[in-house]
N, C-alpha and C. Protein backbone atom coordinates (compact mmCIF):
# COMPACT_ATOMS: atom_id res chain seq x y z
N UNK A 1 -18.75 -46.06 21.77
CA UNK A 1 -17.89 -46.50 20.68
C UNK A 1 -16.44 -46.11 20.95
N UNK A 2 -16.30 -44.61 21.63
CA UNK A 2 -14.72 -44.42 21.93
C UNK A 2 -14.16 -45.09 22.47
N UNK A 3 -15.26 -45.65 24.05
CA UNK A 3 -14.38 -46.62 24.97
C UNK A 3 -14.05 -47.92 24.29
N UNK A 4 -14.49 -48.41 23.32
CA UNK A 4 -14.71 -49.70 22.60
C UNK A 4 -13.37 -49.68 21.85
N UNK A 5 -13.30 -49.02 20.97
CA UNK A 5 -12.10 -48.49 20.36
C UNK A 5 -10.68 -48.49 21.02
N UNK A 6 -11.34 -47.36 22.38
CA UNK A 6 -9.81 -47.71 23.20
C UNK A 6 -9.39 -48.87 23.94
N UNK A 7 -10.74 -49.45 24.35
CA UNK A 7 -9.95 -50.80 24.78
C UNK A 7 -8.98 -51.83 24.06
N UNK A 8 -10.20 -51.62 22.39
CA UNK A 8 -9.58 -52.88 21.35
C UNK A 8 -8.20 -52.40 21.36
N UNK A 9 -7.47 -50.83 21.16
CA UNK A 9 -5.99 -50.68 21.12
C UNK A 9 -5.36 -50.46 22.46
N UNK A 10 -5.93 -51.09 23.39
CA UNK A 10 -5.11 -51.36 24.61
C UNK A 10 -4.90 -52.65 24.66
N UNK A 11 -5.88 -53.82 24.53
CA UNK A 11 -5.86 -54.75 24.30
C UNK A 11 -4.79 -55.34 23.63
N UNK A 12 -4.72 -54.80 22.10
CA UNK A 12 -3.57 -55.04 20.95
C UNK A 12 -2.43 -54.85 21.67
N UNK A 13 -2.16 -53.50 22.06
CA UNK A 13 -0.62 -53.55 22.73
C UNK A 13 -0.53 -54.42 23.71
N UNK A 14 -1.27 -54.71 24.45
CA UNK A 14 -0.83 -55.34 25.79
C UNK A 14 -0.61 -56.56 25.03
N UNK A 15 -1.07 -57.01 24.06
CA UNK A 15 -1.13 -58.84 23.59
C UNK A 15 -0.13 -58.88 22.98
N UNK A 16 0.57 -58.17 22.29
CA UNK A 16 1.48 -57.98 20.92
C UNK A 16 2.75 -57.43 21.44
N UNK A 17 2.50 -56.88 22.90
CA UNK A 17 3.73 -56.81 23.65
C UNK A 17 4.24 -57.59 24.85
N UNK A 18 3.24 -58.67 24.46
CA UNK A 18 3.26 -59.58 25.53
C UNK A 18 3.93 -61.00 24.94
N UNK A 19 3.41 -60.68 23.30
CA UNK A 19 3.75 -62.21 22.87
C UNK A 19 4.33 -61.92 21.97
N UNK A 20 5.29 -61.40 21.68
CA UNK A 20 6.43 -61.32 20.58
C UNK A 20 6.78 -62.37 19.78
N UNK A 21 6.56 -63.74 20.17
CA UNK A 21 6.85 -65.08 19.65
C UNK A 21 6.56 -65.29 18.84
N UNK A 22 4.77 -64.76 18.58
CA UNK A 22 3.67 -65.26 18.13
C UNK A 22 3.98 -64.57 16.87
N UNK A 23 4.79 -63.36 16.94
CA UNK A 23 4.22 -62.48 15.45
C UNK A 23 5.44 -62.96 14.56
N UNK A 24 4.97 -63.23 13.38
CA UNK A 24 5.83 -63.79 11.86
C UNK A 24 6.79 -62.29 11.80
N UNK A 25 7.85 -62.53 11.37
CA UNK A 25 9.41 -61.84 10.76
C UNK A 25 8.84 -61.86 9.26
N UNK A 26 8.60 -60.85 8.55
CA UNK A 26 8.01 -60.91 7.10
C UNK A 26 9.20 -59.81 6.37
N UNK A 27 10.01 -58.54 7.23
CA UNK A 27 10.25 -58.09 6.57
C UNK A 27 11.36 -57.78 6.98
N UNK A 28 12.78 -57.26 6.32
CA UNK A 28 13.70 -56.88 6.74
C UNK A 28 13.90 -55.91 7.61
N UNK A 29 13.46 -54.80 6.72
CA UNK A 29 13.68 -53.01 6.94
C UNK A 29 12.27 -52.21 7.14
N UNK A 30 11.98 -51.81 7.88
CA UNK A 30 10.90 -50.96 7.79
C UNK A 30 10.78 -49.26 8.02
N UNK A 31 10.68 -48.57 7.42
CA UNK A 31 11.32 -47.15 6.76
C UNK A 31 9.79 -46.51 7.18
N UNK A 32 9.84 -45.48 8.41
CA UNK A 32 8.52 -44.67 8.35
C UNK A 32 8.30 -43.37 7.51
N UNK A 33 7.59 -43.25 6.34
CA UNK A 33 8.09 -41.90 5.84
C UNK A 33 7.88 -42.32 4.50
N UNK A 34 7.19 -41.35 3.47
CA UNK A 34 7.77 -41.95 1.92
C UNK A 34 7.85 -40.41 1.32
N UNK A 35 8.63 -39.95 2.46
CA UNK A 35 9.24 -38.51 1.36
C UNK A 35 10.35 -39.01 0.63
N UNK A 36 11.25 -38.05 0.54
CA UNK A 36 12.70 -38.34 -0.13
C UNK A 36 13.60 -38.67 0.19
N UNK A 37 13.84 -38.92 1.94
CA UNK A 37 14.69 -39.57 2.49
C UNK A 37 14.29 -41.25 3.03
N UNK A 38 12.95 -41.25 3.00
CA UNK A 38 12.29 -42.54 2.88
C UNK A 38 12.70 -43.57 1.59
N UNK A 39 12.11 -43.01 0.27
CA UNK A 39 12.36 -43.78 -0.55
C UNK A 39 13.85 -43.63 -1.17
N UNK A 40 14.56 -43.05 -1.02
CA UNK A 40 15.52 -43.11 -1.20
C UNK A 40 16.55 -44.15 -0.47
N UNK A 41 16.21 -44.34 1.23
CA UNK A 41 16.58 -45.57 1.76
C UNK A 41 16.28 -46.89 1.20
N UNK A 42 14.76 -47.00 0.52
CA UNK A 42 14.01 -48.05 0.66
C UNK A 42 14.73 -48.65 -0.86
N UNK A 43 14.61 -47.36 -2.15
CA UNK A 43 15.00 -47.75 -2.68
C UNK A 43 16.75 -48.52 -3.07
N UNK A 44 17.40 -47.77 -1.73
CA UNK A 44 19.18 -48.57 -2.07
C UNK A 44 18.86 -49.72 -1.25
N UNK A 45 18.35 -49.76 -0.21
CA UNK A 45 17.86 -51.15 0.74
C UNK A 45 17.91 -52.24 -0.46
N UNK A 46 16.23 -52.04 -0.83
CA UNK A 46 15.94 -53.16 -2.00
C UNK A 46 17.19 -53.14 -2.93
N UNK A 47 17.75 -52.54 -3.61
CA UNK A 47 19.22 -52.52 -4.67
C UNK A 47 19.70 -53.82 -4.09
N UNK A 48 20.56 -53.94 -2.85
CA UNK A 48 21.29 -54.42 -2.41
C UNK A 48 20.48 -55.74 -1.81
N UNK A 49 19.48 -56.04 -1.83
CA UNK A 49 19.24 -57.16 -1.40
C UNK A 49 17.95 -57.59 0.04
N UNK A 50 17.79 -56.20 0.00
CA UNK A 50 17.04 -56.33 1.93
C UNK A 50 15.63 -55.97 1.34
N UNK A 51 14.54 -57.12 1.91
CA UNK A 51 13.11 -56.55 2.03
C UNK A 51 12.65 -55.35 2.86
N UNK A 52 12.68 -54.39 1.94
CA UNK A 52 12.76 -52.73 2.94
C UNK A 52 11.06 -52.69 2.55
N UNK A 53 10.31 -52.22 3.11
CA UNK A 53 8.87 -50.99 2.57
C UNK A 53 9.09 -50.35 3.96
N UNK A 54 8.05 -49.23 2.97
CA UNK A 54 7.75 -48.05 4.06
C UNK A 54 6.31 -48.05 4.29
N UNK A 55 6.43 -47.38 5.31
CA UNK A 55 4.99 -47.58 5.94
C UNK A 55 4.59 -46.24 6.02
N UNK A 56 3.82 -45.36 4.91
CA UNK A 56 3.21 -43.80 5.23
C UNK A 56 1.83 -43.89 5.65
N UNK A 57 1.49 -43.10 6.09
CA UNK A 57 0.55 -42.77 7.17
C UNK A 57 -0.40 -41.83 6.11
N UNK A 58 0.05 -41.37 5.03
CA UNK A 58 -1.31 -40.84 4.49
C UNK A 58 -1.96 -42.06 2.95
N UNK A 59 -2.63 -41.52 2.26
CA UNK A 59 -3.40 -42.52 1.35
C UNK A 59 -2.49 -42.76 0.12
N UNK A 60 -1.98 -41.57 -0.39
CA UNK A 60 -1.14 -41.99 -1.33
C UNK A 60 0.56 -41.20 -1.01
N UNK A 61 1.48 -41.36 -1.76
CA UNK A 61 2.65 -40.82 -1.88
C UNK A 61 2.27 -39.55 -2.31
N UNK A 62 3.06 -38.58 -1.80
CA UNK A 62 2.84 -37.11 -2.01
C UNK A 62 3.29 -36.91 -3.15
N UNK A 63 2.49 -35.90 -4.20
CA UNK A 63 2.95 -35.91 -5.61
C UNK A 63 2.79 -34.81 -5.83
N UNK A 64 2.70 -33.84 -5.26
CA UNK A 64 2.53 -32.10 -5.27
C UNK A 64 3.77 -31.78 -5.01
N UNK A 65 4.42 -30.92 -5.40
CA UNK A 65 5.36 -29.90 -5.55
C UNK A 65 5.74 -29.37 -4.10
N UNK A 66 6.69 -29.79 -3.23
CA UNK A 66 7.38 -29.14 -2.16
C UNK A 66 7.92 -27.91 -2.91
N UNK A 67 8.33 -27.55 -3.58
CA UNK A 67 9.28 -26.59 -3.94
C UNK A 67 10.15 -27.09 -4.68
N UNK A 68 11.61 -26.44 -5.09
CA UNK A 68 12.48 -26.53 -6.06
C UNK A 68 13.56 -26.61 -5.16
N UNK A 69 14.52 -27.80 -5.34
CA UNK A 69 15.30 -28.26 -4.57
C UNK A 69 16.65 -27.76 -5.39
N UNK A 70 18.09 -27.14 -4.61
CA UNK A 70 19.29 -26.95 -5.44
C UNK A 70 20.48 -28.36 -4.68
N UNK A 71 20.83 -28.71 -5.49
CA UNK A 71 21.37 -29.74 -5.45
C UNK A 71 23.28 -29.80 -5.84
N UNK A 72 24.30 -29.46 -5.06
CA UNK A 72 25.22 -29.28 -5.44
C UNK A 72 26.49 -30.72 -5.54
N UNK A 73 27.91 -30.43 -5.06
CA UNK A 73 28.26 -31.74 -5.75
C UNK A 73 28.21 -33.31 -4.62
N UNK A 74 27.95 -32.83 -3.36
CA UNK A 74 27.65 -33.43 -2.73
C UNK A 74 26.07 -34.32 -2.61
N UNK A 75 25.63 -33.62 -2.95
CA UNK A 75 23.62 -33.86 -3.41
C UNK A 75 23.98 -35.23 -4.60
N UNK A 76 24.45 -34.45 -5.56
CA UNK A 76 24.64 -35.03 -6.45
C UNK A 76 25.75 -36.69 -6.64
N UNK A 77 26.72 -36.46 -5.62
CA UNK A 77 26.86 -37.85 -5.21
C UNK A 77 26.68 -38.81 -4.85
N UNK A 78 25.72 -38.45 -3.79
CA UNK A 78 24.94 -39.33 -3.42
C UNK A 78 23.79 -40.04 -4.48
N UNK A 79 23.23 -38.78 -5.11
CA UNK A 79 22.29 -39.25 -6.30
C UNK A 79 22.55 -40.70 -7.05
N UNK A 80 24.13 -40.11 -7.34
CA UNK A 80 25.33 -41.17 -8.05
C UNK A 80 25.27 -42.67 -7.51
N UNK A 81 25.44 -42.53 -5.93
CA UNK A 81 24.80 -43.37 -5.03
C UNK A 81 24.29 -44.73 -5.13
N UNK A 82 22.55 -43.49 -5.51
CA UNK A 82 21.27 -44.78 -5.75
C UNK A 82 21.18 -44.98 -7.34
N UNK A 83 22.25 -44.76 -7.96
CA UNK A 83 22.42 -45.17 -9.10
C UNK A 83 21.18 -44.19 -10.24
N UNK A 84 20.85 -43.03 -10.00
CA UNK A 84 19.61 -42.28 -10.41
C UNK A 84 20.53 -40.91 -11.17
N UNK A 85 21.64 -40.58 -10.62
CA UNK A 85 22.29 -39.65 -11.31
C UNK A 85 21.47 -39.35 -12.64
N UNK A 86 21.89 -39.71 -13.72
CA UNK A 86 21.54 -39.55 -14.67
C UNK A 86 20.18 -39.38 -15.42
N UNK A 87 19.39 -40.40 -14.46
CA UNK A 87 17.79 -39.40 -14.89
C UNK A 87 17.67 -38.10 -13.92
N UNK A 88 18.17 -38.20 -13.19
CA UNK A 88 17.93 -36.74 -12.09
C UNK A 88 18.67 -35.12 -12.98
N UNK A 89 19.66 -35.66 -13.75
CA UNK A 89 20.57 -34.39 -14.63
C UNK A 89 19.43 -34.08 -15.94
N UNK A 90 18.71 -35.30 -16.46
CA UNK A 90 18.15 -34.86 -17.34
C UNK A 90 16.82 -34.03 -17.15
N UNK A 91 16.02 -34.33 -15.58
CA UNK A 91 15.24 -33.67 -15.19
C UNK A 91 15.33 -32.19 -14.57
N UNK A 92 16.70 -31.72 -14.51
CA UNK A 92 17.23 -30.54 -13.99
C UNK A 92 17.38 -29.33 -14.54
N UNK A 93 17.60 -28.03 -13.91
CA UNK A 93 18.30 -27.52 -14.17
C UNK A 93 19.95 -26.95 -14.13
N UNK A 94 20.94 -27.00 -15.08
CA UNK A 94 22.18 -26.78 -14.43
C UNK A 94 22.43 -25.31 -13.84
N UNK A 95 22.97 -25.42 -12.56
CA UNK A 95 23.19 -24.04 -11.94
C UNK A 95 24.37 -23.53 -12.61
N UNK A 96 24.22 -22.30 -13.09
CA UNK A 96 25.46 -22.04 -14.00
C UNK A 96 26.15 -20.74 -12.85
N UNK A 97 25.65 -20.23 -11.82
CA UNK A 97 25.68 -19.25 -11.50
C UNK A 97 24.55 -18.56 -10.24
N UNK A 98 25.31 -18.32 -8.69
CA UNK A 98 24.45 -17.77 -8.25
C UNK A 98 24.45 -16.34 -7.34
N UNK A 99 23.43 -15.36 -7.63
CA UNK A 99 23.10 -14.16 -7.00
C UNK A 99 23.48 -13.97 -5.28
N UNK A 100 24.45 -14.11 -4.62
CA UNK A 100 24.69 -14.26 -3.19
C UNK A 100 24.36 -12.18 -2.72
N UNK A 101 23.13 -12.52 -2.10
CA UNK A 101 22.83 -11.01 -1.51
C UNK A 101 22.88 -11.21 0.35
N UNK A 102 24.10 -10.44 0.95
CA UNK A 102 24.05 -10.76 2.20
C UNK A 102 23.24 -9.04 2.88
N UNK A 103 22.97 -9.50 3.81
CA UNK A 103 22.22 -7.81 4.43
C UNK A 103 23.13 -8.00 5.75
N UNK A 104 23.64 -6.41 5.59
CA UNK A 104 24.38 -6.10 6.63
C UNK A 104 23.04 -5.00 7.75
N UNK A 105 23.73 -4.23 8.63
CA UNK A 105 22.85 -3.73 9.34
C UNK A 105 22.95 -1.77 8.38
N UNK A 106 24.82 -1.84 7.84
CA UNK A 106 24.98 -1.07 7.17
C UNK A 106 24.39 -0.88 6.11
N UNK A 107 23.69 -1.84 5.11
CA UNK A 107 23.33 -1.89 3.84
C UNK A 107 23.95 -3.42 3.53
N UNK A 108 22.88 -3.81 1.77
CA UNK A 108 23.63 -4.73 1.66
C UNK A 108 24.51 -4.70 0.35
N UNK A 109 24.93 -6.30 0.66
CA UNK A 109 26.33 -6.23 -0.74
C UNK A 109 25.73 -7.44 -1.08
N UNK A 110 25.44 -7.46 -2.88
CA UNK A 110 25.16 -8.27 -3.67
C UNK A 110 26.99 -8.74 -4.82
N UNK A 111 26.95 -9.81 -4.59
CA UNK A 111 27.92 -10.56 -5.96
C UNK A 111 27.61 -11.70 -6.45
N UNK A 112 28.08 -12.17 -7.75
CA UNK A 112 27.52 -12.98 -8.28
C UNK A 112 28.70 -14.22 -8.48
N UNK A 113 28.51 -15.19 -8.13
CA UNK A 113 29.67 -16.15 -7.71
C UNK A 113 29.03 -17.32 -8.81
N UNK A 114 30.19 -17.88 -9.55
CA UNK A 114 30.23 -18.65 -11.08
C UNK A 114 31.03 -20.05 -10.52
N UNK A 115 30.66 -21.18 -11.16
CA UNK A 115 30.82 -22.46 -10.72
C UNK A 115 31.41 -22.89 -11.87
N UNK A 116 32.68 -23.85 -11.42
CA UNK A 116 33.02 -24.03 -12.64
C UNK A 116 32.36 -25.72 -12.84
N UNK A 117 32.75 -26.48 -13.90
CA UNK A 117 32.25 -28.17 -14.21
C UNK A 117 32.45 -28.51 -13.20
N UNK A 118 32.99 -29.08 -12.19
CA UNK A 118 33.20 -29.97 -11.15
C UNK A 118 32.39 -29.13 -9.88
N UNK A 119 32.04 -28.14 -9.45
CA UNK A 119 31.45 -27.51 -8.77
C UNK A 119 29.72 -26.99 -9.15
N UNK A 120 29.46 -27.75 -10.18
CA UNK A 120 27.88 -26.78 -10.76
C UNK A 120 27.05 -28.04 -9.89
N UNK A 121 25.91 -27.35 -9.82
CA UNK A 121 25.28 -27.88 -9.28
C UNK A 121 23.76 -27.91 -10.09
N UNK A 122 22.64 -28.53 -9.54
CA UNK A 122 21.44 -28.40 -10.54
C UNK A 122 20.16 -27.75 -9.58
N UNK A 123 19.18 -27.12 -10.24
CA UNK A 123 18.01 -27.32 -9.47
C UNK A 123 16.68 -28.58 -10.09
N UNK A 124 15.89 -28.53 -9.87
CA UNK A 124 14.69 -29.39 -9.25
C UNK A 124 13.75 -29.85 -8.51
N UNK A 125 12.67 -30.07 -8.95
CA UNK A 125 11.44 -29.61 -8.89
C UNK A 125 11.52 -31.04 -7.56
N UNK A 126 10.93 -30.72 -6.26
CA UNK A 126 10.51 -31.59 -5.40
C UNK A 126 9.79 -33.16 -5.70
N UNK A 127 9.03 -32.48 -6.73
CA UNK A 127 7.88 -33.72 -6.90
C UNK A 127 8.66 -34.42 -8.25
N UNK A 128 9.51 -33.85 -8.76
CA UNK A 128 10.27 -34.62 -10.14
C UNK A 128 11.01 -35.65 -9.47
N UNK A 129 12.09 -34.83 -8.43
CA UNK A 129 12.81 -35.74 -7.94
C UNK A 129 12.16 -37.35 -7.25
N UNK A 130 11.19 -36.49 -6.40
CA UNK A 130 10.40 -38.12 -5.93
C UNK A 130 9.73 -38.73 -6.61
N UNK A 131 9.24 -38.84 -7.39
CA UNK A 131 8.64 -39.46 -9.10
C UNK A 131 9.82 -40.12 -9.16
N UNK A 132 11.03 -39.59 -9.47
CA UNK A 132 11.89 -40.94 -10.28
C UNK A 132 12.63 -41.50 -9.18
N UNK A 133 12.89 -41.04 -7.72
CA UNK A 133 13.54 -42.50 -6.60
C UNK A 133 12.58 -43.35 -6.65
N UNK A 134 11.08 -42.79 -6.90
CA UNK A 134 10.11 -44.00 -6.76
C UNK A 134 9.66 -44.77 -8.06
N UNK A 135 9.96 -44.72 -9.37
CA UNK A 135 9.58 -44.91 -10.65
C UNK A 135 10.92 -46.38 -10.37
N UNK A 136 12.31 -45.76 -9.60
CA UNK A 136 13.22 -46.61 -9.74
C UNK A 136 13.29 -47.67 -9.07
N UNK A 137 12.12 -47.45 -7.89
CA UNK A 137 12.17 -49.30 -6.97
C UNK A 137 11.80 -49.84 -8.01
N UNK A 138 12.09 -51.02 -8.71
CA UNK A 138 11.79 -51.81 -9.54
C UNK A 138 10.59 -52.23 -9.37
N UNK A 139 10.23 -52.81 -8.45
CA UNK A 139 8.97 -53.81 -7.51
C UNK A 139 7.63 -53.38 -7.93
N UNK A 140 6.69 -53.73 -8.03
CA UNK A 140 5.20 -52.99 -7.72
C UNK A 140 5.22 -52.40 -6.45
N UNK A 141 4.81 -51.27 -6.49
CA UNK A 141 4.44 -50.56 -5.20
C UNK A 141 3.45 -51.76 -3.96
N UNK A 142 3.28 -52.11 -4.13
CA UNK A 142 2.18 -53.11 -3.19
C UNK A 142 3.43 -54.21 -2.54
N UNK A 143 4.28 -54.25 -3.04
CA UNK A 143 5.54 -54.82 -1.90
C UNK A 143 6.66 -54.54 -1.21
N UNK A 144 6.42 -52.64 -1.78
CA UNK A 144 7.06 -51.99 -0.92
C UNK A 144 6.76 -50.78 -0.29
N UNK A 145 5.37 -50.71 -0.32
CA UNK A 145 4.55 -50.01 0.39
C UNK A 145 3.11 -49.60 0.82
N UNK A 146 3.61 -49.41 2.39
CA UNK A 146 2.13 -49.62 3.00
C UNK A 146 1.07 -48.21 3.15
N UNK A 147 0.61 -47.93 2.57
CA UNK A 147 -0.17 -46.70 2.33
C UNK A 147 -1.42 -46.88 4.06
N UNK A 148 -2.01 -45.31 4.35
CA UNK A 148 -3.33 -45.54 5.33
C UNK A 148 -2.66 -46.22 6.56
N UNK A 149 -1.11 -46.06 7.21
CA UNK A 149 -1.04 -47.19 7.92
C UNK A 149 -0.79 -46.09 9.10
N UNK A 150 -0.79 -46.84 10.57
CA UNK A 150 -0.82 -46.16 11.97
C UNK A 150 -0.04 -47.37 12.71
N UNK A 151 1.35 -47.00 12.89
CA UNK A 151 2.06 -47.71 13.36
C UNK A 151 1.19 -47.37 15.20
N UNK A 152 1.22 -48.88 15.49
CA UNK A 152 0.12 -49.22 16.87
C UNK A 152 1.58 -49.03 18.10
N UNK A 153 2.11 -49.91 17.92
CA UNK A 153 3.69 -50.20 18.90
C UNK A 153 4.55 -50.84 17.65
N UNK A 154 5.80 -50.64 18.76
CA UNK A 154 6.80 -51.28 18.41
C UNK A 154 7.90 -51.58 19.34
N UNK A 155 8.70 -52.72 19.31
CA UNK A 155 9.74 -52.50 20.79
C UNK A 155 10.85 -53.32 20.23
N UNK A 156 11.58 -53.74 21.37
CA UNK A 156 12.83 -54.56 20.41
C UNK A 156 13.04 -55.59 21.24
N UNK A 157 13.35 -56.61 20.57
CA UNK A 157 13.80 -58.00 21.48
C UNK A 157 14.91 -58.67 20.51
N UNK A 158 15.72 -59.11 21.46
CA UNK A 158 17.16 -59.95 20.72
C UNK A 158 17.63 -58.90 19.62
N UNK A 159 17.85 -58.15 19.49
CA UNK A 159 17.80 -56.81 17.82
C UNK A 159 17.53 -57.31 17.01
N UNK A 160 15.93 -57.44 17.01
CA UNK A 160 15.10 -57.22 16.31
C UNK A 160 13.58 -56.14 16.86
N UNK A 161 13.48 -55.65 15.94
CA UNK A 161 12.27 -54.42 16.36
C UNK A 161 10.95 -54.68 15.66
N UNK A 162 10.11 -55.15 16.46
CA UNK A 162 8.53 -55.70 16.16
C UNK A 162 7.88 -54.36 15.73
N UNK A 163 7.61 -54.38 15.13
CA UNK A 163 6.31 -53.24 14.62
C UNK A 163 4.77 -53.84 14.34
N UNK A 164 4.20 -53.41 15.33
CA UNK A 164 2.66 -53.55 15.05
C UNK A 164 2.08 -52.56 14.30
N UNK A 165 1.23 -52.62 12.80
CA UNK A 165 0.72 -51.48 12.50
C UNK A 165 -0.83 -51.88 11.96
N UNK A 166 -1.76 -50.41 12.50
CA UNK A 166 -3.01 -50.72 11.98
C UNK A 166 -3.21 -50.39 10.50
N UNK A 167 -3.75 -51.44 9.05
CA UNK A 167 -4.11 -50.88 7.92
C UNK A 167 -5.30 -50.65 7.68
């Protein structure tokens, strides 16, 4: 069964890199990844006009808690960006203030450094943030993303980049 297997995906590449002609142009953009720098592409892609999905490799979008993300005014511009600002502030916390402890070899020195309005920044929860870039593709998920998938090849001809993937 292994050798069977490996032939059928030797086979595929050799055919699919042989005949580029043959395979249909279906999508604009194709984004590997559906963390937060994934859908966050996919979602300004689609904004503006381009058939973007992503193609993740596990069964569903990760919805567990990476951790708590701090987000300052640069984070936050970009947020501004994908046009999400404003549900992202209401899901936050505002940083009013933070504990900077450096360790010397002498001992260390703790101070506490204060932000004013134009400099505060927020924290947030990993899995909040990706909940709402992805709540905000408008689309049904099923046209902009490919869940279970194993990108097979891919190569480029004329600039354009073929992607073969197994679902």
């Amino acid at each position: 069964m292994k050798y069977i297997l490996k032939f059928i995906t030797i086979f595929t590449l050799f055919y699919y890199t042989n005949s580029y002609e043959n395979i249909k142009v279906d999508k604009d953009i194709i984004i590997a990844g559906g963390g937060l720098s994934g859908l966050a592409t996919c979602l300004k892609l689609r904004k503006i006009g381009y058939n973007a999905i992503i193609i993740e490799k596990s069964k569903e979008l990760r919805n567990i808690s990476q951790g708590t993300l701090a987000l300052f005014p640069n984070g936050l511009k970009a947020l501004e960006y994908l046009d999400i600002k404003d549900d992202i502030i209401l899901n936050s916390v505002s940083i009013q203030s933070t504990i900077n402890i450096f360790r010397y070899i002498n001992g260390t020195e703790t101070f506490k450094l204060g932000y004013n309005k134009d400099d505060n920044g927020i924290f947030i929860k990993w899995d909040t943030l990706h909940k709402i870039i992805s709540n905000n593709i408008k689309e049904d998920k099923v046209k902009w993303l490919i869940n279970n998938s194993l990108v097979l090849n891919y190569y480029e001809k004329n600039n354009i980049v073929y992607v073969k993937i197994l679902d």
